[in-house]
C-alpha atoms as a PDB file:
ATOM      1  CA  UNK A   1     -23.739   9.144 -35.540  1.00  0.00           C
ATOM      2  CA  UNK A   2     -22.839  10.512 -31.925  1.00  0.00           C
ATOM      3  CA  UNK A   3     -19.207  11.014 -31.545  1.00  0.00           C
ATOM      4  CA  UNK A   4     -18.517   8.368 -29.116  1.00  0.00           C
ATOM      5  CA  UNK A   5     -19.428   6.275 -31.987  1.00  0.00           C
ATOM      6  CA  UNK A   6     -16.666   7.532 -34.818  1.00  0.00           C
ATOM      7  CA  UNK A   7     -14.554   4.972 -34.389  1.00  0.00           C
ATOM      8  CA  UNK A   8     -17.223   2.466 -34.485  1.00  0.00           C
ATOM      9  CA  UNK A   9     -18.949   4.295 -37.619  1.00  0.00           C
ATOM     10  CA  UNK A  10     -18.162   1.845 -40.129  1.00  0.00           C
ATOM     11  CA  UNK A  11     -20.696  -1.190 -38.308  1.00  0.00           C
ATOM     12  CA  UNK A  12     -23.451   0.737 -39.683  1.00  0.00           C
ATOM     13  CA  UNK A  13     -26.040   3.794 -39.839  1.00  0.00           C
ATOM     14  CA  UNK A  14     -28.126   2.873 -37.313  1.00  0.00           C
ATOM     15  CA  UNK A  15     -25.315   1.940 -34.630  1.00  0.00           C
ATOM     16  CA  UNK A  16     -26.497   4.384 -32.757  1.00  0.00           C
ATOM     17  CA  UNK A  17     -30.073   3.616 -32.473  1.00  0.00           C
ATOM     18  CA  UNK A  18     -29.058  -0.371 -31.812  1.00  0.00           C
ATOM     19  CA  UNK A  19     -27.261   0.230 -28.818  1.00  0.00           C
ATOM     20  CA  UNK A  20     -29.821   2.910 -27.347  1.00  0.00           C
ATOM     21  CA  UNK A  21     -32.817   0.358 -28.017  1.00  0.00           C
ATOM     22  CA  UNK A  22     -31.354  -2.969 -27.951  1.00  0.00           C
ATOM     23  CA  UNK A  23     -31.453  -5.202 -25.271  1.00  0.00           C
ATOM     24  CA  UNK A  24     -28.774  -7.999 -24.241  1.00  0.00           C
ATOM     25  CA  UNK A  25     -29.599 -11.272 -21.951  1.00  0.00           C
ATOM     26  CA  UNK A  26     -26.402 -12.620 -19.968  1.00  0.00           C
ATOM     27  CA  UNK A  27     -27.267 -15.186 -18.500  1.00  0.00           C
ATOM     28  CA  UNK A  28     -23.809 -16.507 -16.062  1.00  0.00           C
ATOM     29  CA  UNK A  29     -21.467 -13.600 -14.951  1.00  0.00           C
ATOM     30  CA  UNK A  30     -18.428 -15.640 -14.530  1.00  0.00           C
ATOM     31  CA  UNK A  31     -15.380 -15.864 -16.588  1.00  0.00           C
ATOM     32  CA  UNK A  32     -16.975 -16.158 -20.213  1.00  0.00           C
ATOM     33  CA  UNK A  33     -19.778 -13.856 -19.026  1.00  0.00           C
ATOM     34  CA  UNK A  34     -18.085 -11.074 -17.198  1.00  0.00           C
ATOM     35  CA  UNK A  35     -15.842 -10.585 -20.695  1.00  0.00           C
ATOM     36  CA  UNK A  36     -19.181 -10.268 -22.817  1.00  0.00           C
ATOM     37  CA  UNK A  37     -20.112  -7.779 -20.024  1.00  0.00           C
ATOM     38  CA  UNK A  38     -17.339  -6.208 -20.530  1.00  0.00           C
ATOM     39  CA  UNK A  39     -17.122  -5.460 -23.852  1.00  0.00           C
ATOM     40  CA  UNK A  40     -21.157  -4.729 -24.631  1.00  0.00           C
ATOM     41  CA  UNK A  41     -20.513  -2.002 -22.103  1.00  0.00           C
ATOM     42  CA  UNK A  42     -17.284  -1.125 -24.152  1.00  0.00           C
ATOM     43  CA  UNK A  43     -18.874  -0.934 -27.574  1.00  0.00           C
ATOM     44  CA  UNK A  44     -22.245   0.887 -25.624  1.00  0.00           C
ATOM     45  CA  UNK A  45     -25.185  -0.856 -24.992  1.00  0.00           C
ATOM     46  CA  UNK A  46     -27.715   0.587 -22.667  1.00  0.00           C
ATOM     47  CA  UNK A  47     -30.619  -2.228 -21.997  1.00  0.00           C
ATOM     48  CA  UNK A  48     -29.316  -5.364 -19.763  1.00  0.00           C
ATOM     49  CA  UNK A  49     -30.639  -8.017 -18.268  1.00  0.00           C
ATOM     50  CA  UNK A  50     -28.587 -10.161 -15.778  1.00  0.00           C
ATOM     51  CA  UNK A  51     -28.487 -13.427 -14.348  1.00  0.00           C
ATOM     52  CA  UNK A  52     -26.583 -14.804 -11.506  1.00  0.00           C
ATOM     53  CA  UNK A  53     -26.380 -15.849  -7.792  1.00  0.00           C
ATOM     54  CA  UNK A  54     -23.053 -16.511  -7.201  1.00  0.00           C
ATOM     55  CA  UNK A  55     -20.798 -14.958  -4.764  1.00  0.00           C
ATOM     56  CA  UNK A  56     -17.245 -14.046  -6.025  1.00  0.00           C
ATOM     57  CA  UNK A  57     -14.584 -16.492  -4.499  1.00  0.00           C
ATOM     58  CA  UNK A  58     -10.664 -16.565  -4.457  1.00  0.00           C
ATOM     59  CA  UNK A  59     -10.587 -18.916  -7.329  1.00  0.00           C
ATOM     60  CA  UNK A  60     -12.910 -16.759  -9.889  1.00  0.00           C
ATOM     61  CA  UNK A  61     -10.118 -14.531  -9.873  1.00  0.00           C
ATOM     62  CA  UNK A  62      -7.649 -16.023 -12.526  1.00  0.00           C
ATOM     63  CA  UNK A  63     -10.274 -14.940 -15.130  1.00  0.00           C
ATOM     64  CA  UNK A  64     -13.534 -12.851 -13.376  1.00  0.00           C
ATOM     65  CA  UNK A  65     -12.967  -9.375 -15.283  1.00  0.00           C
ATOM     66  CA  UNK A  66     -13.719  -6.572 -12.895  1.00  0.00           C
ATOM     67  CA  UNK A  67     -12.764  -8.359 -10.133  1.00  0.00           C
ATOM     68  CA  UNK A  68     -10.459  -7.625  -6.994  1.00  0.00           C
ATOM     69  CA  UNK A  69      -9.258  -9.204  -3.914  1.00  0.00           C
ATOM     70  CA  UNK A  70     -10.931  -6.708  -2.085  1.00  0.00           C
ATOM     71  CA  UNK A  71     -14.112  -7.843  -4.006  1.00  0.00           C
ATOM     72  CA  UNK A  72     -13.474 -11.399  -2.405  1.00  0.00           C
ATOM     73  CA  UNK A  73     -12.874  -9.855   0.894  1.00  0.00           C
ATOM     74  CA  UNK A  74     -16.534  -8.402   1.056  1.00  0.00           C
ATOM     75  CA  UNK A  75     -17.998 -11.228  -0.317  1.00  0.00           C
ATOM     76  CA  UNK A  76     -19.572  -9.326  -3.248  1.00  0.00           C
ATOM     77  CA  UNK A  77     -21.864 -10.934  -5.617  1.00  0.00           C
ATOM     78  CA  UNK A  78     -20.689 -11.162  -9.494  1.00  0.00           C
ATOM     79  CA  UNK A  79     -23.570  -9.281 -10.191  1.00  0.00           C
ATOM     80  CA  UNK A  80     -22.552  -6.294  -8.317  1.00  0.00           C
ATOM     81  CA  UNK A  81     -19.087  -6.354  -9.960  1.00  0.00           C
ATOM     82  CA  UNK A  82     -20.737  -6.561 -13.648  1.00  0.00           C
ATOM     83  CA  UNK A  83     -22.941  -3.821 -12.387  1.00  0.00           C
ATOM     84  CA  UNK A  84     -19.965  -1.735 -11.479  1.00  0.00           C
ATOM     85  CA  UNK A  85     -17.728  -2.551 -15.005  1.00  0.00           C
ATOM     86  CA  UNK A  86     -21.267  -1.733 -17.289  1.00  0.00           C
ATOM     87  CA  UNK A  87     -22.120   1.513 -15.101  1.00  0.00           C
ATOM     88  CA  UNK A  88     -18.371   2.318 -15.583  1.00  0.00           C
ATOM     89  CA  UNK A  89     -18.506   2.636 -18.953  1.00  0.00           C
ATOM     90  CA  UNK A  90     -22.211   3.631 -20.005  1.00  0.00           C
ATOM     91  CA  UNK A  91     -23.296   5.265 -16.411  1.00  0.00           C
ATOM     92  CA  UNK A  92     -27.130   5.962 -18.043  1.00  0.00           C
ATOM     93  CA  UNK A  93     -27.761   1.887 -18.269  1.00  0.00           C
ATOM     94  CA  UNK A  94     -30.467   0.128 -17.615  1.00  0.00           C
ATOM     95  CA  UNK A  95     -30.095  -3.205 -16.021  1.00  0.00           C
ATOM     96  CA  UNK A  96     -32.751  -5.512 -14.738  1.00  0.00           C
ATOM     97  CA  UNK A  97     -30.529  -7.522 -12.229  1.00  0.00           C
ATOM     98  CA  UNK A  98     -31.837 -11.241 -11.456  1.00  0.00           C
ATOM     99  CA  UNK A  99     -29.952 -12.737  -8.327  1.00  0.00           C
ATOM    100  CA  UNK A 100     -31.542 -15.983  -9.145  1.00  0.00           C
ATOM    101  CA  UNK A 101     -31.381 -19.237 -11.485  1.00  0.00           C
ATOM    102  CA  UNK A 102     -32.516 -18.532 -14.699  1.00  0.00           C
ATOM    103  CA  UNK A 103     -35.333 -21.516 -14.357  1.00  0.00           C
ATOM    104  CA  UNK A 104     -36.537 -19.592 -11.129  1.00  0.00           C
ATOM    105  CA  UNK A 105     -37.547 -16.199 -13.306  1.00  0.00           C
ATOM    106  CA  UNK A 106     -37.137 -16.663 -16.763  1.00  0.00           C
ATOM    107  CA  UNK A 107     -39.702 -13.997 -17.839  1.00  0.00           C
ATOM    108  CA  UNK A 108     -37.446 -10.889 -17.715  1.00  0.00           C
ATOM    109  CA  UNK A 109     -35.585 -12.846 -20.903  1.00  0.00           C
ATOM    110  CA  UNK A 110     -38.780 -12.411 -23.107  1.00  0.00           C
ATOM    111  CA  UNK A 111     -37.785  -8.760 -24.252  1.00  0.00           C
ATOM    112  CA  UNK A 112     -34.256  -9.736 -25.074  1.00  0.00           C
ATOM    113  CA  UNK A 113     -33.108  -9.137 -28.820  1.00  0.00           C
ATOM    114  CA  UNK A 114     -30.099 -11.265 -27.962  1.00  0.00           C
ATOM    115  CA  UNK A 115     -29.346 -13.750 -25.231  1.00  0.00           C
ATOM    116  CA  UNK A 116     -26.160 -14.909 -24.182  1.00  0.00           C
ATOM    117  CA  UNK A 117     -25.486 -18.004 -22.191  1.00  0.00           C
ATOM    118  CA  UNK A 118     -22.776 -18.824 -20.582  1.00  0.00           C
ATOM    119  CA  UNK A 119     -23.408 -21.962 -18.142  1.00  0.00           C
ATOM    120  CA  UNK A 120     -21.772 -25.080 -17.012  1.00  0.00           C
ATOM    121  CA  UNK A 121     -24.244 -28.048 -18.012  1.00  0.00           C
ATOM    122  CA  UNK A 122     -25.444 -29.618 -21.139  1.00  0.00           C
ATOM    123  CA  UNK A 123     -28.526 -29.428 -19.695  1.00  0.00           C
ATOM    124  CA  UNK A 124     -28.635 -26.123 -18.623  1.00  0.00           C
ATOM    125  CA  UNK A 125     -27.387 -25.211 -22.006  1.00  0.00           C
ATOM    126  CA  UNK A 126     -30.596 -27.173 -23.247  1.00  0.00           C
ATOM    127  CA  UNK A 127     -33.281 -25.382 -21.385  1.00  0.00           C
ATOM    128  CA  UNK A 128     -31.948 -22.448 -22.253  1.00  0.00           C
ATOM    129  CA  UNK A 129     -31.951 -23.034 -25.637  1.00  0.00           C
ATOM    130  CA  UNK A 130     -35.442 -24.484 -25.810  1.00  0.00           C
ATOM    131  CA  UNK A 131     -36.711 -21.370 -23.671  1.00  0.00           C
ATOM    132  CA  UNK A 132     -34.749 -18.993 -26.433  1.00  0.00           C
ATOM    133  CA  UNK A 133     -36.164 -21.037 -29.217  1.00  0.00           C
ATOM    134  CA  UNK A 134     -40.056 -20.929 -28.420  1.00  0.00           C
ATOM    135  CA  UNK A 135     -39.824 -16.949 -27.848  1.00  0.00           C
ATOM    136  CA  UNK A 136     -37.913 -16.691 -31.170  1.00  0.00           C
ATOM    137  CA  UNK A 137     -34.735 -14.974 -29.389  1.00  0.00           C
ATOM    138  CA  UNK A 138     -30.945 -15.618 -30.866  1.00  0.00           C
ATOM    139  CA  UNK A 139     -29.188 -17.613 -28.568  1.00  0.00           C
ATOM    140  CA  UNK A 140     -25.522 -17.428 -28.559  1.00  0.00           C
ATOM    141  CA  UNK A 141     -23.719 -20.304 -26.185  1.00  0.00           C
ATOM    142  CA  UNK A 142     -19.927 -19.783 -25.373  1.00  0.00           C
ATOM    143  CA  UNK A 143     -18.155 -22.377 -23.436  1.00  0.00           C
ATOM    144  CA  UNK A 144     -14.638 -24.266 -22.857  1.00  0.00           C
ATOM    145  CA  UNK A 145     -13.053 -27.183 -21.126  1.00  0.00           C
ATOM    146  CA  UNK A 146      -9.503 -29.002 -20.379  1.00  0.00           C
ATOM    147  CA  UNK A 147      -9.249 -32.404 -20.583  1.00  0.00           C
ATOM    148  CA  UNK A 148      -6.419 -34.509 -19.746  1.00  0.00           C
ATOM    149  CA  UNK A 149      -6.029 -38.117 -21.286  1.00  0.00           C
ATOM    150  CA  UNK A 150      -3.130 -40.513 -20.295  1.00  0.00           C
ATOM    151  CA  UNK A 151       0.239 -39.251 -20.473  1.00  0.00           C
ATOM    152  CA  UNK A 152      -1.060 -36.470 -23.006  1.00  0.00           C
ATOM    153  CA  UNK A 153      -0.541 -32.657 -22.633  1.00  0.00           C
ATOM    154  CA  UNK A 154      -4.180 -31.187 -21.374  1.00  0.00           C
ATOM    155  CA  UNK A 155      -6.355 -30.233 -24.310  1.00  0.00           C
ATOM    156  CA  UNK A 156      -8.257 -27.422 -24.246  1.00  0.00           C
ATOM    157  CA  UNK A 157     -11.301 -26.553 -26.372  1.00  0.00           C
ATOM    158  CA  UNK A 158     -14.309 -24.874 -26.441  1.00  0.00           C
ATOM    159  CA  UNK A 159     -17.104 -23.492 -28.331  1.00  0.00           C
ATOM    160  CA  UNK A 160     -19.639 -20.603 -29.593  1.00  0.00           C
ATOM    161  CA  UNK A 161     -22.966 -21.514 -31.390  1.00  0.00           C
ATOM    162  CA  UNK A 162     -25.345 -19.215 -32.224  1.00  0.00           C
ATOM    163  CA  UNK A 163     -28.687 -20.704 -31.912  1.00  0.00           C
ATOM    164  CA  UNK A 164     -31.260 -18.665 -34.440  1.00  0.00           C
ATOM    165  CA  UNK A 165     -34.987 -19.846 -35.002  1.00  0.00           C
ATOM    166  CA  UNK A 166     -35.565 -21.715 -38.032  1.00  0.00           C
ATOM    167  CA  UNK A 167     -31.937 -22.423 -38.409  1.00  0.00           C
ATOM    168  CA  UNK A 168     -29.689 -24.863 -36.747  1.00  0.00           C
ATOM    169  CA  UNK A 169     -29.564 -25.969 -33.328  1.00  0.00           C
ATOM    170  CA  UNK A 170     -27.595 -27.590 -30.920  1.00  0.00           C
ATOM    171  CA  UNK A 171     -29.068 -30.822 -31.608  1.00  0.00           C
ATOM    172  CA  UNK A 172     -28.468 -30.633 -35.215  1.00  0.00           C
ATOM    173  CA  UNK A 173     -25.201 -29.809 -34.562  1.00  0.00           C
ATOM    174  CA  UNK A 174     -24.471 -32.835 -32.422  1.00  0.00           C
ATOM    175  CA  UNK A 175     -23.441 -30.375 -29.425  1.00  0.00           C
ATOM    176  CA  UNK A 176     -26.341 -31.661 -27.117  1.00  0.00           C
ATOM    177  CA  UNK A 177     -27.262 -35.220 -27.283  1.00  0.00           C
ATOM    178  CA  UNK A 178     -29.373 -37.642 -25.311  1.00  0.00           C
ATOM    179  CA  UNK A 179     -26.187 -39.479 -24.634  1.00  0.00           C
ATOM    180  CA  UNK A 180     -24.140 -36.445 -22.971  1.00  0.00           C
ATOM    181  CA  UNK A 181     -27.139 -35.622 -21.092  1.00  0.00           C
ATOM    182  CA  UNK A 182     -27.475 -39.201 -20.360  1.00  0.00           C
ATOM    183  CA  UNK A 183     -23.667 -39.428 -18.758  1.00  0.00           C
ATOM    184  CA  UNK A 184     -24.187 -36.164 -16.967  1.00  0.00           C
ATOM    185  CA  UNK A 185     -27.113 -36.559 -15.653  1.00  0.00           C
ATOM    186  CA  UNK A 186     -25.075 -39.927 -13.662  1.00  0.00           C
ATOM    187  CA  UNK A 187     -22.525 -37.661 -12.799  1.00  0.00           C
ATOM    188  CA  UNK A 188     -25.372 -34.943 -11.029  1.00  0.00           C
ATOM    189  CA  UNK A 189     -23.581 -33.333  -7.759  1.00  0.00           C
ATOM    190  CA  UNK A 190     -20.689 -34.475  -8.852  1.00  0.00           C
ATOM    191  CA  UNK A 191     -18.836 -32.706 -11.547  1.00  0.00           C
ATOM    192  CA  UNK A 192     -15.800 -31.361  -9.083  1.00  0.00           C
ATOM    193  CA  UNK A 193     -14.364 -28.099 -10.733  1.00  0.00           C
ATOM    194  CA  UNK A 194     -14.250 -26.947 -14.407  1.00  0.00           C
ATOM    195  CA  UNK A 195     -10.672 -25.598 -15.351  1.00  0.00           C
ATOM    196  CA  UNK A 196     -10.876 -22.165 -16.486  1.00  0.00           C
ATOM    197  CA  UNK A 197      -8.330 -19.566 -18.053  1.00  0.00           C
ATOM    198  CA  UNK A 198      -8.833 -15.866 -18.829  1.00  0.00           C
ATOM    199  CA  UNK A 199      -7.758 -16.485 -22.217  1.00  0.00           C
ATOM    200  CA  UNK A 200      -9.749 -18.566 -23.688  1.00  0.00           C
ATOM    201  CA  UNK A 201     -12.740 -16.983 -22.593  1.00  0.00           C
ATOM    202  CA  UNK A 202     -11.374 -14.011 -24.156  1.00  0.00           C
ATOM    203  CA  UNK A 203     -11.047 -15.504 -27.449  1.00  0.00           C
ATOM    204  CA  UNK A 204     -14.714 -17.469 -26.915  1.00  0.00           C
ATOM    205  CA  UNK A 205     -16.356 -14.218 -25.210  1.00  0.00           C
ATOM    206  CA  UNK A 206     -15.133 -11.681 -28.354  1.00  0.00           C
ATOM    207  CA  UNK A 207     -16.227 -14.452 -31.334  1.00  0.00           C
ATOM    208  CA  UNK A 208     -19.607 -14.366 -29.350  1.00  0.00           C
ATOM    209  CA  UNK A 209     -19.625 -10.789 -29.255  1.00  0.00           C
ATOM    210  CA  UNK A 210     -18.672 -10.319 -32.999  1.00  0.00           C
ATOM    211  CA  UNK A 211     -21.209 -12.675 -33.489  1.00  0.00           C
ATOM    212  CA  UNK A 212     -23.935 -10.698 -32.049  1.00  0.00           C
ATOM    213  CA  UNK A 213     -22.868  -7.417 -33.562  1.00  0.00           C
ATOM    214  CA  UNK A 214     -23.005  -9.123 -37.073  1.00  0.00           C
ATOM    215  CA  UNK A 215     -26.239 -10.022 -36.751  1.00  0.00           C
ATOM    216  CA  UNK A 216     -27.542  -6.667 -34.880  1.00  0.00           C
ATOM    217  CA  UNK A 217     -25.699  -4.634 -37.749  1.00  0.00           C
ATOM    218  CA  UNK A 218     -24.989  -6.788 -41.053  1.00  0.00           C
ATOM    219  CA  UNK A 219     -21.830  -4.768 -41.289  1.00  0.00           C
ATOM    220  CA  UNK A 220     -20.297  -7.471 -43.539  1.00  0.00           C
ATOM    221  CA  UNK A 221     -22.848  -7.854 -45.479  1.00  0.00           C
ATOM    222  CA  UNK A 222     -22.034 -11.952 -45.135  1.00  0.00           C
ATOM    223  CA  UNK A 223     -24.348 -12.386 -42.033  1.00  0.00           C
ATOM    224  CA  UNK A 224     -24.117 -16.420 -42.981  1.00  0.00           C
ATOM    225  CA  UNK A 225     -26.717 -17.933 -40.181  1.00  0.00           C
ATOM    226  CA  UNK A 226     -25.127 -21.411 -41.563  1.00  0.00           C
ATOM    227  CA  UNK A 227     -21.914 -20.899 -40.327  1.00  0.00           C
ATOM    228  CA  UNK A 228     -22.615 -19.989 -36.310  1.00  0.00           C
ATOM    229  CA  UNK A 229     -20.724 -22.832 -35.185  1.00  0.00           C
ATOM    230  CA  UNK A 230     -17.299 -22.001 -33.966  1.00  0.00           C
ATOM    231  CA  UNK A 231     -14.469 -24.899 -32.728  1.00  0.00           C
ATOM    232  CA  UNK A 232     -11.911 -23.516 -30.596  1.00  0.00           C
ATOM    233  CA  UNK A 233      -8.547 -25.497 -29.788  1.00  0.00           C
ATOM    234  CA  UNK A 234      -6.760 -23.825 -27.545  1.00  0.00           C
ATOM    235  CA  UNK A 235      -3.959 -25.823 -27.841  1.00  0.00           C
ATOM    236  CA  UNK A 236      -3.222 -24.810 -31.754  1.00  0.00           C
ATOM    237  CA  UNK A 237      -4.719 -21.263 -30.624  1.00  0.00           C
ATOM    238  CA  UNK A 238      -7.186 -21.557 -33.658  1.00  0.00           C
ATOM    239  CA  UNK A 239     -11.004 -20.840 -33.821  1.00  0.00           C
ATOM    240  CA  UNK A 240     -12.965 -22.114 -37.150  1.00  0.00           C
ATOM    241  CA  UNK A 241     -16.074 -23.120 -38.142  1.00  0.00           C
ATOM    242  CA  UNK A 242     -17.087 -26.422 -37.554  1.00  0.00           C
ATOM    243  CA  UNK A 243     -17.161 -28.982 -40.238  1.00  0.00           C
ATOM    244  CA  UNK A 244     -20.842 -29.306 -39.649  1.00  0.00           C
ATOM    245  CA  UNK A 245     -21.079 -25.654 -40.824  1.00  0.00           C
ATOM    246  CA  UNK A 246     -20.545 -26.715 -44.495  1.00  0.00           C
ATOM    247  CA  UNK A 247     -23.874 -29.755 -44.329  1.00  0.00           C
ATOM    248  CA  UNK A 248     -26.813 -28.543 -46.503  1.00  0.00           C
ATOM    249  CA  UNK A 249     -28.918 -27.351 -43.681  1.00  0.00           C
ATOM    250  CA  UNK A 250     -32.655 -26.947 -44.714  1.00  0.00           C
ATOM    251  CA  UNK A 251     -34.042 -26.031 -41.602  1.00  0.00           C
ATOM    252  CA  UNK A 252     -34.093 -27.347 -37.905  1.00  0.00           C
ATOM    253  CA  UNK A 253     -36.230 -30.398 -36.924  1.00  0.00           C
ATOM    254  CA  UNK A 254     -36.194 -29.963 -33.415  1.00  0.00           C
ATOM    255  CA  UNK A 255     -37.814 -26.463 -33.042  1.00  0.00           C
ATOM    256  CA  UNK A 256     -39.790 -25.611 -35.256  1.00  0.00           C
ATOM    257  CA  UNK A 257     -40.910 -21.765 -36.176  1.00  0.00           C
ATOM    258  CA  UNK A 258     -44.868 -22.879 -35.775  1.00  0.00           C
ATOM    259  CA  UNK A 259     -44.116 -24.460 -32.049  1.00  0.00           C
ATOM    260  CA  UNK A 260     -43.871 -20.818 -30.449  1.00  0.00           C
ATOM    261  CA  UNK A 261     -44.821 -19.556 -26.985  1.00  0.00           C
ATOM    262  CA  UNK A 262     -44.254 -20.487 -23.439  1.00  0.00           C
ATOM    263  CA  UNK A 263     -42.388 -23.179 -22.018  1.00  0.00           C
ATOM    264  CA  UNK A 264     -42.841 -24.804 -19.084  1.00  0.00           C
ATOM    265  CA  UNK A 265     -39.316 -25.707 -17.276  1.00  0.00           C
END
């Protein structure tokens, strides 16, 4: 185990060899996926690959890790600034850097031992998850909303579900439906903004992350695949496993293990 990696020591053995060899998919740099940038390149994994075209704006910066105003001043993509936070931390890393939709080049996620998405969009979440599904890739989605109803206080909630072949999906979960596809397909062009804080991303971005590193390293020996659906409220400041978590899954009837290979978009 390589020094840098003492205090680290008890996720496993082969730590060191996982984070030399593995490789990460992020797919959205924004607020949920500049924090999973963050700490990947904190815990020291070498292999990336990135997605996003945005351009950093005045209003990413309430929760855009790694961002400045001077950032917004040059106009600099959020790829550059995850660029700069990973190459800040691990200086040797190797990052394939895709300044594009996802759709547009989705080959450079075929290597990926993990993906991570972090998107606005049910449907975006679905293709993702279908593309993650038929090349047999974990697929771990993180994302939150605010929602204000009547005279209410604005609830806030979110989620993390790791997608893993053979085992539950979204659909089984109840998270994607035809009928929130349905109403947001109506609402195409537009959806207005999404309210975002830095702190529930944190606390969505690092269950994620723990995620992953459970199932890279089976440190706790309690890798449960059946309980990869996280609830957030971020009103109670709680994250637990969904009640769906505890159904007698069998296996997933929307992608199955024997429907492998491409998919077209």
């Amino acid at each position: 185990m390589s020094v840098q990696n003492n205090r680290q020591s008890f996720l496993g053995e082969s730590l060191d060899d996982v984070l030399e060899n593995c490789l990460i998919g992020i797919v959205g740099l924004g607020g949920g996926g500049s924090q999973i940038v963050q700490q990947l390149a904190h815990i020291g994994f070498k292999h990336y690959v990135l997605y996003d075209y945005d351009e950093i704006e005045d209003t990413n910066l309430n929760r855009l890790v790694g961002a400045t105003k001077l950032d917004v001043e040059l106009r600099l993509s959020k790829m550059i600034i995850a660029v700069r936070l990973i190459r800040g931390l691990v200086p040797d890393a190797v990052i394939t850097k895709v300044n594009r939709r996802w759709q547009e080049e989705p080959d450079y996620l075929k290597p990926c031992d993990i993906i991570f998405g972090c998107l606005d969009g049910y449907q975006n979440r679905a293709e993702l998850e279908a593309y993650t599904r038929r090349s047999l890739i974990p697929y771990i989605d993180i994302g939150m909303d605010v929602k204000k109803v009547d005279n209410e206080p604005p609830r806030m909630s979110g989620q993390v579900i790791a997608s893993i072949p053979g085992f539950p999906c979204m659909k089984c979960y109840g998270f994607l439906n035809e009928s929130v596809l349905a109403e947001e397909a109506m609402r195409y062009g537009a959806a207005g903004f999404r309210p975002q804080v830095i702190w529930s991303n944190g606390v969505l971005a690092s269950t994620a992350v723990g995620i992953a590193m459970n199932l890279l390293m089976n440190w706790t020996e309690k890798c449960d695949v059946q309980t990869l659906y996280y609830e957030y409220d971020g009103n109670k400041g709680t994250i637990k496993p969904h009640l769906k978590c505890e159904m007698p899954w069998k296996s997933c009837e929307h992608y199955k293990l024997e429907n492998i290979g491409d998919v077209r978009l």
